[in-house]
PDB file of N, CA and C in Angstrom:
ATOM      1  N   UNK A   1     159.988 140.756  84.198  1.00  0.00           N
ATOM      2  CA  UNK A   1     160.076 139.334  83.995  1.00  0.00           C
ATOM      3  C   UNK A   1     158.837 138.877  83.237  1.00  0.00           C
ATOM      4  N   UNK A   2     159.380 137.868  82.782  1.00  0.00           N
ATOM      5  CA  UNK A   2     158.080 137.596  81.328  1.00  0.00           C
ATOM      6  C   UNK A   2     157.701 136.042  82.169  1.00  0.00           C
ATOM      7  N   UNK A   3     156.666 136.023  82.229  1.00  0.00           N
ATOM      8  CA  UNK A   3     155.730 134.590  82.340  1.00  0.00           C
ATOM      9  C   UNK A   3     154.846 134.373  81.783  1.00  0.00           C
ATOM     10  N   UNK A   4     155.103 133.166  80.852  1.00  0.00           N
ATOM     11  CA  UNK A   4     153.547 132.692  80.324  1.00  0.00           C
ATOM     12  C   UNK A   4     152.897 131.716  80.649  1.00  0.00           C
ATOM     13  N   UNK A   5     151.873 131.969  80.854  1.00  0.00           N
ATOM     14  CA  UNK A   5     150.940 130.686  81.453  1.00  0.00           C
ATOM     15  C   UNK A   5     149.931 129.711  80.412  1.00  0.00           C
ATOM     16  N   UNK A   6     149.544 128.631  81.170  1.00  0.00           N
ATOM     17  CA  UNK A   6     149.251 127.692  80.118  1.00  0.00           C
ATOM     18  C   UNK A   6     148.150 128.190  79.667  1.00  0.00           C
ATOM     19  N   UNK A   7     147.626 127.864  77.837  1.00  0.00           N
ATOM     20  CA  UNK A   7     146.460 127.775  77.545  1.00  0.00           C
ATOM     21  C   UNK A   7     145.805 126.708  76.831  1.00  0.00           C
ATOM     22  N   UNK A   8     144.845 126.702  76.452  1.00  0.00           N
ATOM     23  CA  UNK A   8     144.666 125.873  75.315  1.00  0.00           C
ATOM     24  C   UNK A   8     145.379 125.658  73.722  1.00  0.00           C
ATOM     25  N   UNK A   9     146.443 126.830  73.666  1.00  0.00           N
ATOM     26  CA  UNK A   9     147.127 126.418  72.654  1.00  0.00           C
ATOM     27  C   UNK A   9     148.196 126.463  72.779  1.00  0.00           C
ATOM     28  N   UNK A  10     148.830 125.807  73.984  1.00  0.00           N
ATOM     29  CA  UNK A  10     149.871 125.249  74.255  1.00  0.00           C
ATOM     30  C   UNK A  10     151.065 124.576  73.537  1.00  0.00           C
ATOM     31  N   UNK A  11     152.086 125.185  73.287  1.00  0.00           N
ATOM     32  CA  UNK A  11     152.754 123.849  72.366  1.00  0.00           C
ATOM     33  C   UNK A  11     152.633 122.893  72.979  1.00  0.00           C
ATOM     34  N   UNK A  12     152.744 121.769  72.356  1.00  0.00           N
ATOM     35  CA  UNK A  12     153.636 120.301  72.657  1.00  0.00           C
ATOM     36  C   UNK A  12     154.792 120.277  73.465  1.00  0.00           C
ATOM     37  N   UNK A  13     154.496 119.817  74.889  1.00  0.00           N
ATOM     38  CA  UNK A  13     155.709 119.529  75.574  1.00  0.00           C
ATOM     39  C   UNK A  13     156.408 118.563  75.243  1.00  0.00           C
ATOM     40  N   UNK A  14     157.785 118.439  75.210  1.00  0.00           N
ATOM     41  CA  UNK A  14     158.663 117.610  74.472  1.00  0.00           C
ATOM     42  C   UNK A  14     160.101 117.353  75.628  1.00  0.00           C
ATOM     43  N   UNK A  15     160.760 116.532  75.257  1.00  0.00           N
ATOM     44  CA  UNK A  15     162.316 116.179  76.047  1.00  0.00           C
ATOM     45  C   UNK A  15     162.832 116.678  74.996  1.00  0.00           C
ATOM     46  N   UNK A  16     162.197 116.706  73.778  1.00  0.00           N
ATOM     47  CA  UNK A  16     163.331 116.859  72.122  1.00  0.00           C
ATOM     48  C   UNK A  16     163.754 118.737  72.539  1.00  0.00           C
ATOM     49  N   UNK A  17     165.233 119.077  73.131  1.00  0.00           N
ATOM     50  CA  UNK A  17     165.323 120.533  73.358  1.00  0.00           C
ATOM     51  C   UNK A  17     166.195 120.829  72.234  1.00  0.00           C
ATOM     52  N   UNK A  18     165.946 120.144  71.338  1.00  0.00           N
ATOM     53  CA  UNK A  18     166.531 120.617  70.310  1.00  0.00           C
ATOM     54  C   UNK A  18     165.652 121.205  68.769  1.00  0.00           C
ATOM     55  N   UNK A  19     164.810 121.232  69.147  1.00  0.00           N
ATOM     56  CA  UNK A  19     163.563 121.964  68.509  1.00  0.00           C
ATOM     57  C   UNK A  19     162.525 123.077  69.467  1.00  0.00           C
ATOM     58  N   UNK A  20     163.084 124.213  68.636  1.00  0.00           N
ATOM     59  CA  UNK A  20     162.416 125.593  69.203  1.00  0.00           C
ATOM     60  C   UNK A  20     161.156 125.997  69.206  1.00  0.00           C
ATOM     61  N   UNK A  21     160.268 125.108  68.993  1.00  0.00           N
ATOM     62  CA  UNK A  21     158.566 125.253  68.440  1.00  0.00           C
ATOM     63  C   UNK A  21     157.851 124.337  69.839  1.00  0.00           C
ATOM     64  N   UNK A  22     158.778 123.550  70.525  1.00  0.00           N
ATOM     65  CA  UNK A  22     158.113 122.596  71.784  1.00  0.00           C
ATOM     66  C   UNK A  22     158.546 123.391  72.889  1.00  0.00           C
ATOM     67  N   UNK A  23     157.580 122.738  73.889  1.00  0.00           N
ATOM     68  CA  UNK A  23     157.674 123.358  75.341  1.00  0.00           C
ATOM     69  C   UNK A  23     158.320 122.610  75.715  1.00  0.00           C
ATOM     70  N   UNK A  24     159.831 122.703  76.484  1.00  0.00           N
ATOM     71  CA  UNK A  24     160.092 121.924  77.202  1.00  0.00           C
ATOM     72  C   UNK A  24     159.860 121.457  78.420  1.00  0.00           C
ATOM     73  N   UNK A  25     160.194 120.458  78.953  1.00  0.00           N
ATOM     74  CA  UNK A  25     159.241 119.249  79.561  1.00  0.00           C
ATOM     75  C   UNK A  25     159.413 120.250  81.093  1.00  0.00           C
ATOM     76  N   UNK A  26     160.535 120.598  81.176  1.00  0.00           N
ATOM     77  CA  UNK A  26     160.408 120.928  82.542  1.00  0.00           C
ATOM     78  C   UNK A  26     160.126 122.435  82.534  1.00  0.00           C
ATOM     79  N   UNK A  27     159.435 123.113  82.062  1.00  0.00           N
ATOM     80  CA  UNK A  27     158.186 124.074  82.263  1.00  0.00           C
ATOM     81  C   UNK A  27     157.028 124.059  81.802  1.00  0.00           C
ATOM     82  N   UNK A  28     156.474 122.848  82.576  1.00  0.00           N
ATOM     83  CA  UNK A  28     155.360 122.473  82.384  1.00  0.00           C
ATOM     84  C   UNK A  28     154.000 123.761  82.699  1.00  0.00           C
ATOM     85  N   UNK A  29     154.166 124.393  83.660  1.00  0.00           N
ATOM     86  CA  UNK A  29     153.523 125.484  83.657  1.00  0.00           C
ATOM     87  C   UNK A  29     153.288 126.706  83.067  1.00  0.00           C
ATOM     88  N   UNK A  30     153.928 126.375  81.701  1.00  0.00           N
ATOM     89  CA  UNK A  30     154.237 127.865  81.151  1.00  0.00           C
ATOM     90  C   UNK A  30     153.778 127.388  79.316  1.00  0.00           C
ATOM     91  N   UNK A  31     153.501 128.363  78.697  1.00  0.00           N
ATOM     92  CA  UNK A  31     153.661 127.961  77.228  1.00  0.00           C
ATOM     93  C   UNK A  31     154.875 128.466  76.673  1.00  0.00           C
ATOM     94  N   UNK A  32     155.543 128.870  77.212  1.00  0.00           N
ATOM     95  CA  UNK A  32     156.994 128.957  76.642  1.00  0.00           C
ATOM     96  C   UNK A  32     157.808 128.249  75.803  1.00  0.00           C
ATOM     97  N   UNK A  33     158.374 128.045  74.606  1.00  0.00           N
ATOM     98  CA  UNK A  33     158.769 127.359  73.697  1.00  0.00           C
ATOM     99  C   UNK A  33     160.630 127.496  74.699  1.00  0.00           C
ATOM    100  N   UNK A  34     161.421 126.171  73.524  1.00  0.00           N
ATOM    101  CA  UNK A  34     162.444 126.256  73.795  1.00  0.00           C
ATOM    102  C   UNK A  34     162.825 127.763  72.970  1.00  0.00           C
ATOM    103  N   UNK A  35     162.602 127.655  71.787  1.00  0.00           N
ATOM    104  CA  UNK A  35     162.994 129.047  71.358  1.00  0.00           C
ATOM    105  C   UNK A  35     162.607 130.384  72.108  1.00  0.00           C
ATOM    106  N   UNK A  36     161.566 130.184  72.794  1.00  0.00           N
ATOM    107  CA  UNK A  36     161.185 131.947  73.534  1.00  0.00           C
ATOM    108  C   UNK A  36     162.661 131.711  74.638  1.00  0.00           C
ATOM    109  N   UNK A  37     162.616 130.376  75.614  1.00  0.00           N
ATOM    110  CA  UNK A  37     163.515 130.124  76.784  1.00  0.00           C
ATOM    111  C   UNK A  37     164.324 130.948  76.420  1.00  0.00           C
ATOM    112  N   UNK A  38     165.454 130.268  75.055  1.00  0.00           N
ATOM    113  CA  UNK A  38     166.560 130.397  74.475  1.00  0.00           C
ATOM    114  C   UNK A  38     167.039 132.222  74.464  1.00  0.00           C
ATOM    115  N   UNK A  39     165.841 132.632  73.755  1.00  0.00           N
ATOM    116  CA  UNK A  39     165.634 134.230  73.575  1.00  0.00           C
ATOM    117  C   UNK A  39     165.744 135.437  74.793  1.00  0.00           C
ATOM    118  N   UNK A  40     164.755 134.647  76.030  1.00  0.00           N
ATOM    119  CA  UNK A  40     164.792 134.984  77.199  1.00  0.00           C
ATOM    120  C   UNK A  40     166.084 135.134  77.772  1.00  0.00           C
ATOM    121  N   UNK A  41     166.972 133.935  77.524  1.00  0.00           N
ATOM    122  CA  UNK A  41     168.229 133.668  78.431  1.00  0.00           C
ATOM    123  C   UNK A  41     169.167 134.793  77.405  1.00  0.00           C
ATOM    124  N   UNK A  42     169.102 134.893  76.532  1.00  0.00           N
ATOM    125  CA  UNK A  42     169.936 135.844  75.353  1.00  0.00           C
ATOM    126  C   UNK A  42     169.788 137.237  75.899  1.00  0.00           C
ATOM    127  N   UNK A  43     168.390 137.420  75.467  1.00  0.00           N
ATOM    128  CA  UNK A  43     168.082 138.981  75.609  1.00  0.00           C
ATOM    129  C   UNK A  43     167.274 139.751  76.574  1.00  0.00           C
ATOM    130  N   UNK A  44     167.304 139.203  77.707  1.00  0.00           N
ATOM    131  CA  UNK A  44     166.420 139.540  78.795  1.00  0.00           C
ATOM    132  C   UNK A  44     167.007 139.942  79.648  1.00  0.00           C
ATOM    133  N   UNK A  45     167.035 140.897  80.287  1.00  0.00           N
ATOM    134  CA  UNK A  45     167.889 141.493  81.349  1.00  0.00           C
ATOM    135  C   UNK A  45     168.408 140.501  82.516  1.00  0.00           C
ATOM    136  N   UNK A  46     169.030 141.110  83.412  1.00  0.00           N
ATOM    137  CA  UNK A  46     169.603 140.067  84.373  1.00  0.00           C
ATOM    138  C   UNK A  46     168.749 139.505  85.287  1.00  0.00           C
ATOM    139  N   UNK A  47     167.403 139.980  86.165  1.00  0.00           N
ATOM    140  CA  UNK A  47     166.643 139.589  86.503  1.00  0.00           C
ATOM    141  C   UNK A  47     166.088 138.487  86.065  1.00  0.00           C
ATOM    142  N   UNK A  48     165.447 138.414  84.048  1.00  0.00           N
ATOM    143  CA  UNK A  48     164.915 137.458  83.789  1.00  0.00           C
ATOM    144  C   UNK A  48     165.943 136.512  83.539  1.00  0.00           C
ATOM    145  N   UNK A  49     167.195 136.539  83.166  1.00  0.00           N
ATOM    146  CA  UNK A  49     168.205 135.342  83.245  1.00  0.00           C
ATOM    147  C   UNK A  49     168.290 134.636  84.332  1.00  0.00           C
ATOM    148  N   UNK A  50     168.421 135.278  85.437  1.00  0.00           N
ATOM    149  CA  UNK A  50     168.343 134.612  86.742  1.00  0.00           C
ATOM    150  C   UNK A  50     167.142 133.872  86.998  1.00  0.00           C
ATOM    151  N   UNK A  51     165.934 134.160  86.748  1.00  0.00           N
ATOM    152  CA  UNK A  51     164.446 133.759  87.143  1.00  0.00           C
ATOM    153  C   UNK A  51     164.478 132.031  86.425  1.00  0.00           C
ATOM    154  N   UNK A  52     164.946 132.324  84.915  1.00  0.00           N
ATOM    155  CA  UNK A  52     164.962 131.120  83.845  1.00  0.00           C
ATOM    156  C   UNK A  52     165.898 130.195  84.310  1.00  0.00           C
ATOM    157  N   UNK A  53     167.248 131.002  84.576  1.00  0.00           N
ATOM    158  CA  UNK A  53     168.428 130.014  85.057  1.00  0.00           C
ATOM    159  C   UNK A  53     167.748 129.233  85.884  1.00  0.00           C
ATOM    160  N   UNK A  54     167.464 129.507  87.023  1.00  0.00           N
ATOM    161  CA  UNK A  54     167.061 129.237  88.351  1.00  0.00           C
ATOM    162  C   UNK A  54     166.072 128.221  87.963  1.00  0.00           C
ATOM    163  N   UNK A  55     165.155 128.387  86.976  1.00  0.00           N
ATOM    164  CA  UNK A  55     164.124 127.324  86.918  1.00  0.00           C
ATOM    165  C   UNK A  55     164.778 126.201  86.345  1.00  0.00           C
ATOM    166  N   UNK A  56     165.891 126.716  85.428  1.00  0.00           N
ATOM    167  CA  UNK A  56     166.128 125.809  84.535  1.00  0.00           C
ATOM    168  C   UNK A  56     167.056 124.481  85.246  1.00  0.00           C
ATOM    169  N   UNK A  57     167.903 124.964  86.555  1.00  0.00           N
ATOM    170  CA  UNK A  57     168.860 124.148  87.684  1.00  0.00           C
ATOM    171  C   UNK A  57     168.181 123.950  88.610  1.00  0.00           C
ATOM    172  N   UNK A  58     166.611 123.963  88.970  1.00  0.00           N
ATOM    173  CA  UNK A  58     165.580 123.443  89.919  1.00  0.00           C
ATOM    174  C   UNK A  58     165.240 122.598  89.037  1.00  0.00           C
ATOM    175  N   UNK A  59     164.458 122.183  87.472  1.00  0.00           N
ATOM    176  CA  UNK A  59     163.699 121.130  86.957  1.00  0.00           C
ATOM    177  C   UNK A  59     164.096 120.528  86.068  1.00  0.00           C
ATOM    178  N   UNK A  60     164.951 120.709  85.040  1.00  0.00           N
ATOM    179  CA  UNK A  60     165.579 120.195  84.130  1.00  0.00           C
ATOM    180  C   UNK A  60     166.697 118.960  84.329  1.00  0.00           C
ATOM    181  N   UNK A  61     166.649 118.073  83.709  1.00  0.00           N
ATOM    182  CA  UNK A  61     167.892 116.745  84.266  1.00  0.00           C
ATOM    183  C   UNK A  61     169.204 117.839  83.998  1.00  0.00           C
ATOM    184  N   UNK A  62     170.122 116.639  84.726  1.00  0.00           N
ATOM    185  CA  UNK A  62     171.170 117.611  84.846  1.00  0.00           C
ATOM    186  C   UNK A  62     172.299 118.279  83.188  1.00  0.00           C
ATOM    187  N   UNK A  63     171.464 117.056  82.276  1.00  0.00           N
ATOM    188  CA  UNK A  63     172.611 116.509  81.283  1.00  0.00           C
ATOM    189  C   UNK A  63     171.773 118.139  80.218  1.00  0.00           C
ATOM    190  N   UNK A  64     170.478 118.363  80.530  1.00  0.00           N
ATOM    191  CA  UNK A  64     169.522 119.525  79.778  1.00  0.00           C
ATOM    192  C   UNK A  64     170.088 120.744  80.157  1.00  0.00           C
ATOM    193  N   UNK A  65     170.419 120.763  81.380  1.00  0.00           N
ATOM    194  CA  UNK A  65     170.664 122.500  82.058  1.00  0.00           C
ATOM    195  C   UNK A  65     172.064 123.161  80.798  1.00  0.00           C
ATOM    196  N   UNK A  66     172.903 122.178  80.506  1.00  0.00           N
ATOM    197  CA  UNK A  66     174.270 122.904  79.922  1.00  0.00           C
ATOM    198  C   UNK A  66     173.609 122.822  78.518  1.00  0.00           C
ATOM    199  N   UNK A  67     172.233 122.524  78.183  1.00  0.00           N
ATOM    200  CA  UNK A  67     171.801 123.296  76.761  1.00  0.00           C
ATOM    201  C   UNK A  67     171.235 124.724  76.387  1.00  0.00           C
ATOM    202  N   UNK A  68     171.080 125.070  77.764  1.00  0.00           N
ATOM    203  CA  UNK A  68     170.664 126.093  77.582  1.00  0.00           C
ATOM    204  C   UNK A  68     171.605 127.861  78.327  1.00  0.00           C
ATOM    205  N   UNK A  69     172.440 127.102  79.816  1.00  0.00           N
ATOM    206  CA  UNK A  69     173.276 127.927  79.812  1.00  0.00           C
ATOM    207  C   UNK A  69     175.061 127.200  80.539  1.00  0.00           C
ATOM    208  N   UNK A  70     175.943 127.704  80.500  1.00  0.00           N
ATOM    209  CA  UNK A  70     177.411 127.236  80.646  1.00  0.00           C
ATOM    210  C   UNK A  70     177.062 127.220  81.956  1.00  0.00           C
ATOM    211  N   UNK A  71     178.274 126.801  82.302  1.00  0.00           N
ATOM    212  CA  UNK A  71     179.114 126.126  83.893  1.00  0.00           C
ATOM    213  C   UNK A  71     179.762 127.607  84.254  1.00  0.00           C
ATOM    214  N   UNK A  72     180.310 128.319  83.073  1.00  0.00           N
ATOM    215  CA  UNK A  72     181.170 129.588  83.048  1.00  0.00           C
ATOM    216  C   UNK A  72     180.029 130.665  83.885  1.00  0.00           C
ATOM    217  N   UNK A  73     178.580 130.782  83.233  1.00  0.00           N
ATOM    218  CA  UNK A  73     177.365 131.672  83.325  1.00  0.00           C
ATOM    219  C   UNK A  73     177.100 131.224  84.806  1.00  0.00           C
ATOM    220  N   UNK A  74     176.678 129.800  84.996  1.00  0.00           N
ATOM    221  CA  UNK A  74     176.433 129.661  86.011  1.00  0.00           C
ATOM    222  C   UNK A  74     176.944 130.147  87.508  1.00  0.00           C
ATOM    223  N   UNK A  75     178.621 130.231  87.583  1.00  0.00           N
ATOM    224  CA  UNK A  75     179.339 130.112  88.013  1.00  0.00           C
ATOM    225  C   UNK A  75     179.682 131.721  88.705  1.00  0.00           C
ATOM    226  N   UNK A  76     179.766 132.387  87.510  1.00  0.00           N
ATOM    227  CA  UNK A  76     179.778 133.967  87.522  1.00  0.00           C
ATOM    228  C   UNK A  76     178.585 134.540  88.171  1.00  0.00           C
ATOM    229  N   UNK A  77     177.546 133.731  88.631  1.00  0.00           N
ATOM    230  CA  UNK A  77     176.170 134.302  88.923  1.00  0.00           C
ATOM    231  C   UNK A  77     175.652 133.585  90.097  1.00  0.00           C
ATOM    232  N   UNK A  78     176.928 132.630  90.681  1.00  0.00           N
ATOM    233  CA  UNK A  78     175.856 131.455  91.635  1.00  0.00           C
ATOM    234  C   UNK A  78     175.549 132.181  92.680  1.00  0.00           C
ATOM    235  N   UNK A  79     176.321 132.913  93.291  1.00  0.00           N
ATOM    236  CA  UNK A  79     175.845 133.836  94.648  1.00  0.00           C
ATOM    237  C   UNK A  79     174.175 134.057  94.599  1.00  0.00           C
ATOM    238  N   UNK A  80     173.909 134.796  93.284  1.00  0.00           N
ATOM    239  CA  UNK A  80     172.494 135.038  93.095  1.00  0.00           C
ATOM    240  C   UNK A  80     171.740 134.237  92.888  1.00  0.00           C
ATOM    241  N   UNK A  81     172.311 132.855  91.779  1.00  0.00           N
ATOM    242  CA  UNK A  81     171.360 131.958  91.699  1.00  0.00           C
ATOM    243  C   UNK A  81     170.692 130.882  93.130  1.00  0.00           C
ATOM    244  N   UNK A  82     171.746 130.731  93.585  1.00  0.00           N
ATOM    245  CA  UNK A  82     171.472 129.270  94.424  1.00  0.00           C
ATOM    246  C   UNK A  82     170.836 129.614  95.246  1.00  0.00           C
ATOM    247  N   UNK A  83     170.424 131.195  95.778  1.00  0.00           N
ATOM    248  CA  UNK A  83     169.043 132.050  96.373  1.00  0.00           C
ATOM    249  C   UNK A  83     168.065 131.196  96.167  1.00  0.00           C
ATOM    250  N   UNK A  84     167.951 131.069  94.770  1.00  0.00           N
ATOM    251  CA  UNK A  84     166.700 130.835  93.979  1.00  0.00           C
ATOM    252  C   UNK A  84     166.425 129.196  93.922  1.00  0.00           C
ATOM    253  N   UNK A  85     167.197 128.423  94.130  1.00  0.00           N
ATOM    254  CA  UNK A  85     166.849 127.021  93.768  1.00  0.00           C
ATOM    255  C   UNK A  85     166.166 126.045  94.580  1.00  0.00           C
ATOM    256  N   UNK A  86     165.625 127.066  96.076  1.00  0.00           N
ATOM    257  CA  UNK A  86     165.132 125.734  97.165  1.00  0.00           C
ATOM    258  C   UNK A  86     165.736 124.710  97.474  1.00  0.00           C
ATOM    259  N   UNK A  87     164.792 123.566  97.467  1.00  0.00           N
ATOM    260  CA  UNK A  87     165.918 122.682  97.927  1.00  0.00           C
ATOM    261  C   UNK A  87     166.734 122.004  97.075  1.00  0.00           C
ATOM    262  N   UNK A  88     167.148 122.374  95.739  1.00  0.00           N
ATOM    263  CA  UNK A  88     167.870 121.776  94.736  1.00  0.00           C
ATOM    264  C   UNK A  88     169.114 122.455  94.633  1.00  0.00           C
ATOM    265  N   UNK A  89     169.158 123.163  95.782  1.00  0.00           N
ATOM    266  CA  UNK A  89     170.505 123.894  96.365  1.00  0.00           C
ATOM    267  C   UNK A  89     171.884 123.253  96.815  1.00  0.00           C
ATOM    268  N   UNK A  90     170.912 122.336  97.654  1.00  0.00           N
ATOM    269  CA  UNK A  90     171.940 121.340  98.449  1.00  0.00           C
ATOM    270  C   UNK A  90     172.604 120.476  97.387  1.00  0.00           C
ATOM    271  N   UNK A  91     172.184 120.176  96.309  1.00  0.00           N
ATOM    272  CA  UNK A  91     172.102 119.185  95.091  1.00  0.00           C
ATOM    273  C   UNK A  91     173.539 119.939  94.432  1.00  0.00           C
ATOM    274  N   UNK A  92     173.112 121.295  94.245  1.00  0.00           N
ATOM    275  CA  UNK A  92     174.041 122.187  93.510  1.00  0.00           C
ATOM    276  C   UNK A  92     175.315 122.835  94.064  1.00  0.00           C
ATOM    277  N   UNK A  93     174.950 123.041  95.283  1.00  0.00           N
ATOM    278  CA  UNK A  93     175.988 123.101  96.383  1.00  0.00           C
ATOM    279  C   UNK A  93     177.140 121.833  96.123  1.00  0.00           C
ATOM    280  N   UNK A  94     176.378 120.651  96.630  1.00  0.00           N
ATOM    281  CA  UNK A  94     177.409 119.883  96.955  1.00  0.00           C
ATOM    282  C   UNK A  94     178.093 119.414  95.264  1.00  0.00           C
ATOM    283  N   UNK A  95     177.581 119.459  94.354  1.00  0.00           N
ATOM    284  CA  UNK A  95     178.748 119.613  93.157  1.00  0.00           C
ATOM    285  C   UNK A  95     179.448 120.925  92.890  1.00  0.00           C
ATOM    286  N   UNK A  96     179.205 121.789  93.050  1.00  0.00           N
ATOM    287  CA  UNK A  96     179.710 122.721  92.757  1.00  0.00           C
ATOM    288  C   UNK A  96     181.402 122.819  93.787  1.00  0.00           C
ATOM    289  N   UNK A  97     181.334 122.144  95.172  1.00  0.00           N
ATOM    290  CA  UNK A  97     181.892 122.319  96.045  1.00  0.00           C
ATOM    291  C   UNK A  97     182.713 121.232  95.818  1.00  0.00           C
ATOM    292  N   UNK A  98     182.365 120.056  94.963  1.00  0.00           N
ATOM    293  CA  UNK A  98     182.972 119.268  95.021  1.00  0.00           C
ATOM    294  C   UNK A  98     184.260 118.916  93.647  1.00  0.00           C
ATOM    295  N   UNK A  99     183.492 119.755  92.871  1.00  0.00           N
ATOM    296  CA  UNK A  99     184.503 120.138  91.799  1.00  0.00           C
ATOM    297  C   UNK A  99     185.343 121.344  92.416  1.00  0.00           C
ATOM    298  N   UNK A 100     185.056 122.223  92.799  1.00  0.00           N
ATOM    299  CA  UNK A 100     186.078 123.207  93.592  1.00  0.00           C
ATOM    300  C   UNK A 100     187.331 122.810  94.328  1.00  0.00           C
ATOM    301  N   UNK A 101     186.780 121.467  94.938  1.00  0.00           N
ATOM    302  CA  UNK A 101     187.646 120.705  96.091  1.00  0.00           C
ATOM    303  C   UNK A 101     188.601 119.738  95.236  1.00  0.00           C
ATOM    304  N   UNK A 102     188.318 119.346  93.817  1.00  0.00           N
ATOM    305  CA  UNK A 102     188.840 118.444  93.174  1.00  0.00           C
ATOM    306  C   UNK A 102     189.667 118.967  92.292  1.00  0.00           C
ATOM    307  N   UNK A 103     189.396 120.600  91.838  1.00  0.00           N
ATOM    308  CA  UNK A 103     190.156 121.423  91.137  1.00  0.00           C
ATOM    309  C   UNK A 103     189.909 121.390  89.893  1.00  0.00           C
ATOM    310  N   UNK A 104     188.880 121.187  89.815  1.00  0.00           N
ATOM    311  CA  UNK A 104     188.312 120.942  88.296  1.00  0.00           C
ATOM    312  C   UNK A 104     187.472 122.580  88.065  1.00  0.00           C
ATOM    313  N   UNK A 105     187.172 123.284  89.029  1.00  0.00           N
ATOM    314  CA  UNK A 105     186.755 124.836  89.125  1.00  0.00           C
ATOM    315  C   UNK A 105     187.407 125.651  89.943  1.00  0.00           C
ATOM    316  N   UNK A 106     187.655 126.870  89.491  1.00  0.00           N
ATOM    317  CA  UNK A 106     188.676 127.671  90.471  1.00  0.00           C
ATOM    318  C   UNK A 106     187.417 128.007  91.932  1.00  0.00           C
TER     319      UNK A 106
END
């Protein structure tokens, strides 16, 4: 698993996740660009997908998380993810359960 930590040459944290050169806002602890994220979630084994996912459905608003991975990804992986989310579980739980119940997810 890859972590980077902050330095003094930090990108620019940004909300703009549509430019790959800024940090986005909700990994504030990391110098990670949206483009490294993006790369990470692509080509990083399943461990680091999970680690990123996981950060990314703990801090990110909700409307940011489906920029970076699907409902499909999520979905196929929640057993493992929602391990990972603390208390933003209950948050994810109860939609996830509630689209299930509404039939909007198998």
């Amino acid at each position: 698993m890859i972590v980077y930590m902050m330095s003094n040459s930090a990108p620019q944290m940004s909300l703009r996740l549509d430019r790959d050169e800024v940090r986005p806002y909700f990994l504030w602890d990391t110098t990670l660009t949206v483009g490294d994220l993006r790369r990470l979630l692509r080509d990083g084994d399943q461990a680091t997908w999970l680690y990123w996912t996981a950060r990314i459905l703990r801090d990110a608003r909700y409307a940011d998380v489906w920029l970076f991975v699907s409902l499909r990804e999520v979905l196929e992986h929640w057993d493992d993810l929602r391990q990972r989310l603390g208390r933003e579980r209950v948050r994810w739980d109860f939609m996830i359960d509630g689209w299930r119940a509404d039939g909007l997810i198998p």
